[in-house]
PDB file of N, CA and C in Angstrom:
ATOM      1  N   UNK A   1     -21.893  -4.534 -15.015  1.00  0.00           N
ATOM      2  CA  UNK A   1     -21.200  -3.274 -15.025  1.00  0.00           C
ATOM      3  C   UNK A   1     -19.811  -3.487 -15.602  1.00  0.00           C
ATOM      4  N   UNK A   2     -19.227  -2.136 -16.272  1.00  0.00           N
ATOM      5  CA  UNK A   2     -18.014  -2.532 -17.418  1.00  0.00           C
ATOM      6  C   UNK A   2     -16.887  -2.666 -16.053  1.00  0.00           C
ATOM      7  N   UNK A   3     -16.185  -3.449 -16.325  1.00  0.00           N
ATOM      8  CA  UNK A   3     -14.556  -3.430 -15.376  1.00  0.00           C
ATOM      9  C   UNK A   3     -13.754  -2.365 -15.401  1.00  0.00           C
ATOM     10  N   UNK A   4     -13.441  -1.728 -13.823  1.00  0.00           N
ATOM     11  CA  UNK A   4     -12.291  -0.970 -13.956  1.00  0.00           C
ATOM     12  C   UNK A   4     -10.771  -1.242 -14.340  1.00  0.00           C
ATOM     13  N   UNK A   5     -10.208  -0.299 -14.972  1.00  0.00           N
ATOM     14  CA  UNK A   5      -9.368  -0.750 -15.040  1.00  0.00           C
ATOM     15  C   UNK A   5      -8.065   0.132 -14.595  1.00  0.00           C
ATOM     16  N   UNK A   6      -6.837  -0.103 -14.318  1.00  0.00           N
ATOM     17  CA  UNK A   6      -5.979   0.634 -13.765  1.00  0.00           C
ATOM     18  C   UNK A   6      -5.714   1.709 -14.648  1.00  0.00           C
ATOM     19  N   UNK A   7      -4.637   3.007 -14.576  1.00  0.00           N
ATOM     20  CA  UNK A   7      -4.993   3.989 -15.403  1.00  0.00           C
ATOM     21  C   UNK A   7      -5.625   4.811 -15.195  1.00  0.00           C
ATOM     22  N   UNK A   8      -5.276   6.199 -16.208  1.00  0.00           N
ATOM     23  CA  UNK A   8      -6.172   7.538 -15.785  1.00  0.00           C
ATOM     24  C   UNK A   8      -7.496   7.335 -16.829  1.00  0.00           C
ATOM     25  N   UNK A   9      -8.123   7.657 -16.419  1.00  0.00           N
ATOM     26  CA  UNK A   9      -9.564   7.689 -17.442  1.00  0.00           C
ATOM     27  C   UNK A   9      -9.383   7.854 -18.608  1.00  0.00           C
ATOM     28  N   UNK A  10      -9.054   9.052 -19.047  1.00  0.00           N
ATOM     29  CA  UNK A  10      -8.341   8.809 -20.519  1.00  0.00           C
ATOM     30  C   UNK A  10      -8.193   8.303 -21.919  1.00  0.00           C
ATOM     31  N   UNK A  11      -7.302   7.273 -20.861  1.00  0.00           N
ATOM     32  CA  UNK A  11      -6.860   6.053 -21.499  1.00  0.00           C
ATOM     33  C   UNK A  11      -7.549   4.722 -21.751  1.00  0.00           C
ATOM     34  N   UNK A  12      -8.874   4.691 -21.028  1.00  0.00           N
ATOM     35  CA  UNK A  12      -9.791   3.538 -20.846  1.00  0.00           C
ATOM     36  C   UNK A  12      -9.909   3.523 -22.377  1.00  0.00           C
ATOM     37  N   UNK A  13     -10.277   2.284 -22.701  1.00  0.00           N
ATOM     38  CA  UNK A  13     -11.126   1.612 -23.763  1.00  0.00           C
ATOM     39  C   UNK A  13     -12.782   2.125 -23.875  1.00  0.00           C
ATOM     40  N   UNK A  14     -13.689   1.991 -25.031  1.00  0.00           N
ATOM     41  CA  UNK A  14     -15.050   2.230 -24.184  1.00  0.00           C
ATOM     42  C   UNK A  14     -15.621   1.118 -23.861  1.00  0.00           C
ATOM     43  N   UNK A  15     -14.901  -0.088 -24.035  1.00  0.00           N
ATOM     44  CA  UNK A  15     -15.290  -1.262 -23.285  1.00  0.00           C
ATOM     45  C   UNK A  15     -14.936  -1.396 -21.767  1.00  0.00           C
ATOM     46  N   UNK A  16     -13.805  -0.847 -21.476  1.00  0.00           N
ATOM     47  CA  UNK A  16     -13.832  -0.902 -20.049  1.00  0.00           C
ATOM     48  C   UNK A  16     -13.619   0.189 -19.188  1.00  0.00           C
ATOM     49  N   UNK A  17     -14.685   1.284 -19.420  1.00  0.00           N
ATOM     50  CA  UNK A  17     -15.280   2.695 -19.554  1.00  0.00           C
ATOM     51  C   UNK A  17     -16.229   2.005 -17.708  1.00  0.00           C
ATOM     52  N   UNK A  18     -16.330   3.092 -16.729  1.00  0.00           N
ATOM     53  CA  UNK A  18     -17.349   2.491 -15.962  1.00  0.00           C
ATOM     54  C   UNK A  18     -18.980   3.120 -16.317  1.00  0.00           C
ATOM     55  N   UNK A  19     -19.701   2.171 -16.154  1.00  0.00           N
ATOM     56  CA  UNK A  19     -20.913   2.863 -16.980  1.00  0.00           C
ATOM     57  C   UNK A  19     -21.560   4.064 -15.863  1.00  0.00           C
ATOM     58  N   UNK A  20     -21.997   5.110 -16.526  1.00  0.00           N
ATOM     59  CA  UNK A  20     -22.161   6.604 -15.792  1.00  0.00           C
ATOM     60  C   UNK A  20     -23.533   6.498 -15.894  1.00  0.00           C
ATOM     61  N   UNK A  21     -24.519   5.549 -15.805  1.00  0.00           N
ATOM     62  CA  UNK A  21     -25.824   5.675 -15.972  1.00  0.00           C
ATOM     63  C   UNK A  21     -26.488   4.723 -15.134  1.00  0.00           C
ATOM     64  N   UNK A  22     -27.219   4.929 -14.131  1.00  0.00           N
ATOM     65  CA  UNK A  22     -28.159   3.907 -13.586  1.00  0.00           C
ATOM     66  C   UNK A  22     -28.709   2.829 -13.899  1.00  0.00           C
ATOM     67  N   UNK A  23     -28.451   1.663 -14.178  1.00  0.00           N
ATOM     68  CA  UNK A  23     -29.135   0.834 -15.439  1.00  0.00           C
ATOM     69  C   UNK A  23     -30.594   0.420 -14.798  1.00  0.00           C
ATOM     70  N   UNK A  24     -31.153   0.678 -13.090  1.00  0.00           N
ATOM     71  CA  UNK A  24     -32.295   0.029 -13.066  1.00  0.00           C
ATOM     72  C   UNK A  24     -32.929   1.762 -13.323  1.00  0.00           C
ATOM     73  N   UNK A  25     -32.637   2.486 -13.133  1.00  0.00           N
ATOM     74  CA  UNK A  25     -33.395   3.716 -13.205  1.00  0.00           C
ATOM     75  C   UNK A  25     -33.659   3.848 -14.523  1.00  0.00           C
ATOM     76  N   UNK A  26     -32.680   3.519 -15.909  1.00  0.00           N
ATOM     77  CA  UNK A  26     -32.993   3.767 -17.088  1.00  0.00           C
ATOM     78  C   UNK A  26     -33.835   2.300 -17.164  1.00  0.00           C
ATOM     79  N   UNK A  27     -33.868   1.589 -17.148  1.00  0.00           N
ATOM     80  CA  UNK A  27     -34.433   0.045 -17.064  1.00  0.00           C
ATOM     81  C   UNK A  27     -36.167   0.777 -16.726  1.00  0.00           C
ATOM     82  N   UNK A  28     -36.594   1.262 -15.287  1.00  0.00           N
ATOM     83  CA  UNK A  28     -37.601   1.405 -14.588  1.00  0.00           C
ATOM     84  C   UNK A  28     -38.340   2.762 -15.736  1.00  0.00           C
ATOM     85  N   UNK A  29     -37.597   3.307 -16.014  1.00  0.00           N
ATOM     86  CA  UNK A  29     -38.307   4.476 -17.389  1.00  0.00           C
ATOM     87  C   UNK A  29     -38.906   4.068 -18.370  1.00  0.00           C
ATOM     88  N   UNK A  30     -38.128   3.243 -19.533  1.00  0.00           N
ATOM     89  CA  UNK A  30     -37.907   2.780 -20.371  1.00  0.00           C
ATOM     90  C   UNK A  30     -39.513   1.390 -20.101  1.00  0.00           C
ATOM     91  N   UNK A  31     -39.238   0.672 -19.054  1.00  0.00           N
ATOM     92  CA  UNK A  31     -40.232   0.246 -18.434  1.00  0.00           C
ATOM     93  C   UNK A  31     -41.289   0.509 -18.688  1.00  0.00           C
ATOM     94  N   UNK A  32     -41.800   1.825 -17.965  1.00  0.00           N
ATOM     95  CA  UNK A  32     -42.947   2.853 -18.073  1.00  0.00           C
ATOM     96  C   UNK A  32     -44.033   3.262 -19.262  1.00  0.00           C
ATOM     97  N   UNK A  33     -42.938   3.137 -20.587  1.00  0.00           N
ATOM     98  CA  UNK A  33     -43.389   3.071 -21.450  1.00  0.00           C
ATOM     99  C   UNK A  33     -43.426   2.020 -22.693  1.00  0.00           C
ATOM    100  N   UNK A  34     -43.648   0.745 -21.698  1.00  0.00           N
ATOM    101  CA  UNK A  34     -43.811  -0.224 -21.627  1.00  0.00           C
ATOM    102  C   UNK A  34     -42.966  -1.345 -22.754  1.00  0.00           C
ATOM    103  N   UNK A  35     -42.064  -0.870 -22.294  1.00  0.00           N
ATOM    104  CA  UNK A  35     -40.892  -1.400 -23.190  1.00  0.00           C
ATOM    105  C   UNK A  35     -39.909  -2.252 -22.442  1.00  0.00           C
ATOM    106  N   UNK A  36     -38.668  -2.920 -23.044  1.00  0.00           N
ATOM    107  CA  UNK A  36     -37.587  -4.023 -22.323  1.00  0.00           C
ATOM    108  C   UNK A  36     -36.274  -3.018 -22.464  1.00  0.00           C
ATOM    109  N   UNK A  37     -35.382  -2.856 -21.642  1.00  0.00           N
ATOM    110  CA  UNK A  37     -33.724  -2.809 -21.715  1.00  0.00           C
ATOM    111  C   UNK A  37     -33.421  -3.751 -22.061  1.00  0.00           C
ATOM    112  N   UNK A  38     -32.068  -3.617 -23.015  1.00  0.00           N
ATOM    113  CA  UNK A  38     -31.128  -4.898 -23.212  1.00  0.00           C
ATOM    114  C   UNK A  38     -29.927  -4.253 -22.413  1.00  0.00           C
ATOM    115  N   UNK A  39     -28.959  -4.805 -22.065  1.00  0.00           N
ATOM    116  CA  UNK A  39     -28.009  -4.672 -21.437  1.00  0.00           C
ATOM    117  C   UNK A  39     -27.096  -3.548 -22.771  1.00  0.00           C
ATOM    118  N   UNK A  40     -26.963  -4.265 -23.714  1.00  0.00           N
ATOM    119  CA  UNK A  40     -26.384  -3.136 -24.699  1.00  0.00           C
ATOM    120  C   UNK A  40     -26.626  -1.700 -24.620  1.00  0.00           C
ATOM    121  N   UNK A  41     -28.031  -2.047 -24.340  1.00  0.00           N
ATOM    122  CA  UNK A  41     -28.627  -0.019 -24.487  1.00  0.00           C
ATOM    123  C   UNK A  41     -27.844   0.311 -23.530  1.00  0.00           C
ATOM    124  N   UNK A  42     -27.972  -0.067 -22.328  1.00  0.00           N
ATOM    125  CA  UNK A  42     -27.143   0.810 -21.328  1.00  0.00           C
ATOM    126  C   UNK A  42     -25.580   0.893 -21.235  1.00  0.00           C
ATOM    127  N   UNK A  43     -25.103   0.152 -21.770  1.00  0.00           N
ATOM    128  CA  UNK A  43     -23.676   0.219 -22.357  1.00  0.00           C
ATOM    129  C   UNK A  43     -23.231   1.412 -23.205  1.00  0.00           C
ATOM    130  N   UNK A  44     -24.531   1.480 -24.212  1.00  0.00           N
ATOM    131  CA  UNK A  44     -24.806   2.735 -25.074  1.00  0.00           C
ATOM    132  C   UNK A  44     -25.148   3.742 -24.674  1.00  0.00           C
ATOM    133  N   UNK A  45     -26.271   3.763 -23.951  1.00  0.00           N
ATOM    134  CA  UNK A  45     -26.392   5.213 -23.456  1.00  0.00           C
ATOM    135  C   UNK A  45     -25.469   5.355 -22.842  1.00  0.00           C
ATOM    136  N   UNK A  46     -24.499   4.705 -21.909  1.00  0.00           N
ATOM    137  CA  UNK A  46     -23.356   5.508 -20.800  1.00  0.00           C
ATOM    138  C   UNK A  46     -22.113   5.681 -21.911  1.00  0.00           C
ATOM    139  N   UNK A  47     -22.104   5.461 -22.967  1.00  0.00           N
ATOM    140  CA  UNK A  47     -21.078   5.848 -23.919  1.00  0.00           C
ATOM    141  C   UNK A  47     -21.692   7.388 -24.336  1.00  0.00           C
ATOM    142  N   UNK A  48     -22.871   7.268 -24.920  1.00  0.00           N
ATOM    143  CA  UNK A  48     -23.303   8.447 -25.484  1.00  0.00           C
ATOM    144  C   UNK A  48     -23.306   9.469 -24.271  1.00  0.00           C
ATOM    145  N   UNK A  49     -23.450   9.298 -22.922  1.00  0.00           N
ATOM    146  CA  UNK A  49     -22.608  10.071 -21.973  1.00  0.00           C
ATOM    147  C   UNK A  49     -21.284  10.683 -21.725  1.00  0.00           C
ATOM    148  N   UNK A  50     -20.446   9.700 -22.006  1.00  0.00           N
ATOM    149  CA  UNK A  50     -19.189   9.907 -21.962  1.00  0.00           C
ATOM    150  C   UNK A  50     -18.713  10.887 -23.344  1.00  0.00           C
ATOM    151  N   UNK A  51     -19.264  11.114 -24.540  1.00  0.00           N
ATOM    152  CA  UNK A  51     -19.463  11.451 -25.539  1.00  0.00           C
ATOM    153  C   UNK A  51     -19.864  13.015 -25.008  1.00  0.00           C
ATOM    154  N   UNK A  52     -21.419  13.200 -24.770  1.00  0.00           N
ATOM    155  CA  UNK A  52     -21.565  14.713 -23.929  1.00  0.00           C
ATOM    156  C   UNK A  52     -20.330  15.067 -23.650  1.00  0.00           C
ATOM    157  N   UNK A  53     -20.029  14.635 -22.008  1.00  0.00           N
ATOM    158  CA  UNK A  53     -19.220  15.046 -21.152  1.00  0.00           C
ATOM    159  C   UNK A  53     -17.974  15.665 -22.314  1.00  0.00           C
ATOM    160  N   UNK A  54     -17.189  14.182 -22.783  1.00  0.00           N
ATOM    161  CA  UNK A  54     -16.090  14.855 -23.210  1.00  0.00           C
ATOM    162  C   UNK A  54     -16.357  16.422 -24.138  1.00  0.00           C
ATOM    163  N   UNK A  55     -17.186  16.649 -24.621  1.00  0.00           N
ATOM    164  CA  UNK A  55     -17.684  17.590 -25.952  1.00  0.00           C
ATOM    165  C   UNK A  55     -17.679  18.994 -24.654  1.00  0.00           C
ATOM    166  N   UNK A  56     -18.555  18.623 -23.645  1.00  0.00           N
ATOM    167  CA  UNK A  56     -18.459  19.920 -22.886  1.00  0.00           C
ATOM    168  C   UNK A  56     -17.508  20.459 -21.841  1.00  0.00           C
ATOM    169  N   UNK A  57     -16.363  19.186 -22.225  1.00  0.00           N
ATOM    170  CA  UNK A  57     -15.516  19.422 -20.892  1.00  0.00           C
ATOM    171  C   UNK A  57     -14.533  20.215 -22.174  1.00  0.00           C
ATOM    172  N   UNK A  58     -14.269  19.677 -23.304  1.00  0.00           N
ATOM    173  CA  UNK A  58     -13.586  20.722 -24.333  1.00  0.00           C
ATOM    174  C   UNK A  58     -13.963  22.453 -24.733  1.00  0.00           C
ATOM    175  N   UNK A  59     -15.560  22.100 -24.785  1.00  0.00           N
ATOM    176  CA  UNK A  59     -15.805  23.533 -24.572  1.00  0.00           C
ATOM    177  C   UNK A  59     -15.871  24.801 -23.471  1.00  0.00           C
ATOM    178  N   UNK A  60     -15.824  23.916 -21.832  1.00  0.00           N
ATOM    179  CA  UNK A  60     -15.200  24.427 -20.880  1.00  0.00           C
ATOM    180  C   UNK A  60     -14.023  25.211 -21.270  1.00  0.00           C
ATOM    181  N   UNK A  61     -12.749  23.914 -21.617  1.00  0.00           N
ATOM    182  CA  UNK A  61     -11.830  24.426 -21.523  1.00  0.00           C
ATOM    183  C   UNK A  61     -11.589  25.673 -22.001  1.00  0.00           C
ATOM    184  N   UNK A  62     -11.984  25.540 -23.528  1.00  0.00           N
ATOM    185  CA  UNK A  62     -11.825  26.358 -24.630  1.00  0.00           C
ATOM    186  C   UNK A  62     -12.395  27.992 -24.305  1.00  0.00           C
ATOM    187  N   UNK A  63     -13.137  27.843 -23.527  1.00  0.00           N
ATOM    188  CA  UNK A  63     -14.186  29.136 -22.704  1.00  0.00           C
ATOM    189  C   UNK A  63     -12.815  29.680 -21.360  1.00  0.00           C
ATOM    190  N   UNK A  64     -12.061  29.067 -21.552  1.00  0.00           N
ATOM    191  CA  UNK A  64     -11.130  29.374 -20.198  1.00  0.00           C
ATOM    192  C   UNK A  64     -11.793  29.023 -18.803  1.00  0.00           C
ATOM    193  N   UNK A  65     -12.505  28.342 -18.760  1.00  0.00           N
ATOM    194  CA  UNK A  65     -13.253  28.337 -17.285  1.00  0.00           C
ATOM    195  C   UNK A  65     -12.952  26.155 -16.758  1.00  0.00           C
ATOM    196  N   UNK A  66     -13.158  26.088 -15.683  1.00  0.00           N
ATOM    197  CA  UNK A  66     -12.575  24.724 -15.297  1.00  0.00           C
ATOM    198  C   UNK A  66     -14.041  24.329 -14.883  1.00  0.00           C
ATOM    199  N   UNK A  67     -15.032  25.021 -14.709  1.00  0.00           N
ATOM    200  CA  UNK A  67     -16.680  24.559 -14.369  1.00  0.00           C
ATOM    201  C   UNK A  67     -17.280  24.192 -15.668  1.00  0.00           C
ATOM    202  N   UNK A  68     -17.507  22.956 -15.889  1.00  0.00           N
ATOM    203  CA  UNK A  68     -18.802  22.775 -16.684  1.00  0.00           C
ATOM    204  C   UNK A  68     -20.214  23.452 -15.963  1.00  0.00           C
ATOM    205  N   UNK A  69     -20.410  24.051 -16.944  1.00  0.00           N
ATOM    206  CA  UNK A  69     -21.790  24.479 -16.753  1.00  0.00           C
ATOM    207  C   UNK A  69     -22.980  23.903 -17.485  1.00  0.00           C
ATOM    208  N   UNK A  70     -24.108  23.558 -17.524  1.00  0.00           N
ATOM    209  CA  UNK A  70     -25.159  23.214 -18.266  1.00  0.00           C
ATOM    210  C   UNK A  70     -25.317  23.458 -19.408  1.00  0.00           C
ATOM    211  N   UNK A  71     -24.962  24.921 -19.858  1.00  0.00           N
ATOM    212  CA  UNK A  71     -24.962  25.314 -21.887  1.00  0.00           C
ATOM    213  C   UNK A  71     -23.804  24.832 -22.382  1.00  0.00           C
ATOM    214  N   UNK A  72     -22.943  24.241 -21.094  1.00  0.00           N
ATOM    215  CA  UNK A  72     -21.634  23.486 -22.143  1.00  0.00           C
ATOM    216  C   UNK A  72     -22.125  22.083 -22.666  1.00  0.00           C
ATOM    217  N   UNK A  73     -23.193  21.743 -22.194  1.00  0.00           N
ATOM    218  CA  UNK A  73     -23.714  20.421 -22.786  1.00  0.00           C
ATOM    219  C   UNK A  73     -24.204  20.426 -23.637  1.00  0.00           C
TER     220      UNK A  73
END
């Protein structure tokens, strides 16, 4: 898991970003269809998270409202 680091979120690096994704739950999916995780993917997918989020927390704003809602994603 990436290191916290002191600081407002923000400001993190996306290296030392905390990862926002389950890695055995995406691991146990990914699994299923009978495939391997590398540790990278999940580094990646919790970036490509952080990526969403920020995109719908701008279009929150921009909507005047402080709730993300689901069509902001």
């Amino acid at each position: 898991m990436a290191k916290k680091s002191k600081g407002s979120a923000g400001g993190k690096s996306k290296s030392s970003r905390d990862v926002l994704v389950v890695a055995s739950k995406v691991k146990a999916y990914v699994k299923g269809k009978d495939m391997n995780t590398s540790a990278e993917a999940i580094d990646a997918l919790s970036n490509c998270v952080y990526e969403i989020l920020d995109c719908a927390t701008t279009r929150t704003k921009d909507n005047g409202r402080k709730t993300l809602k689901s069509y902001d994603l």
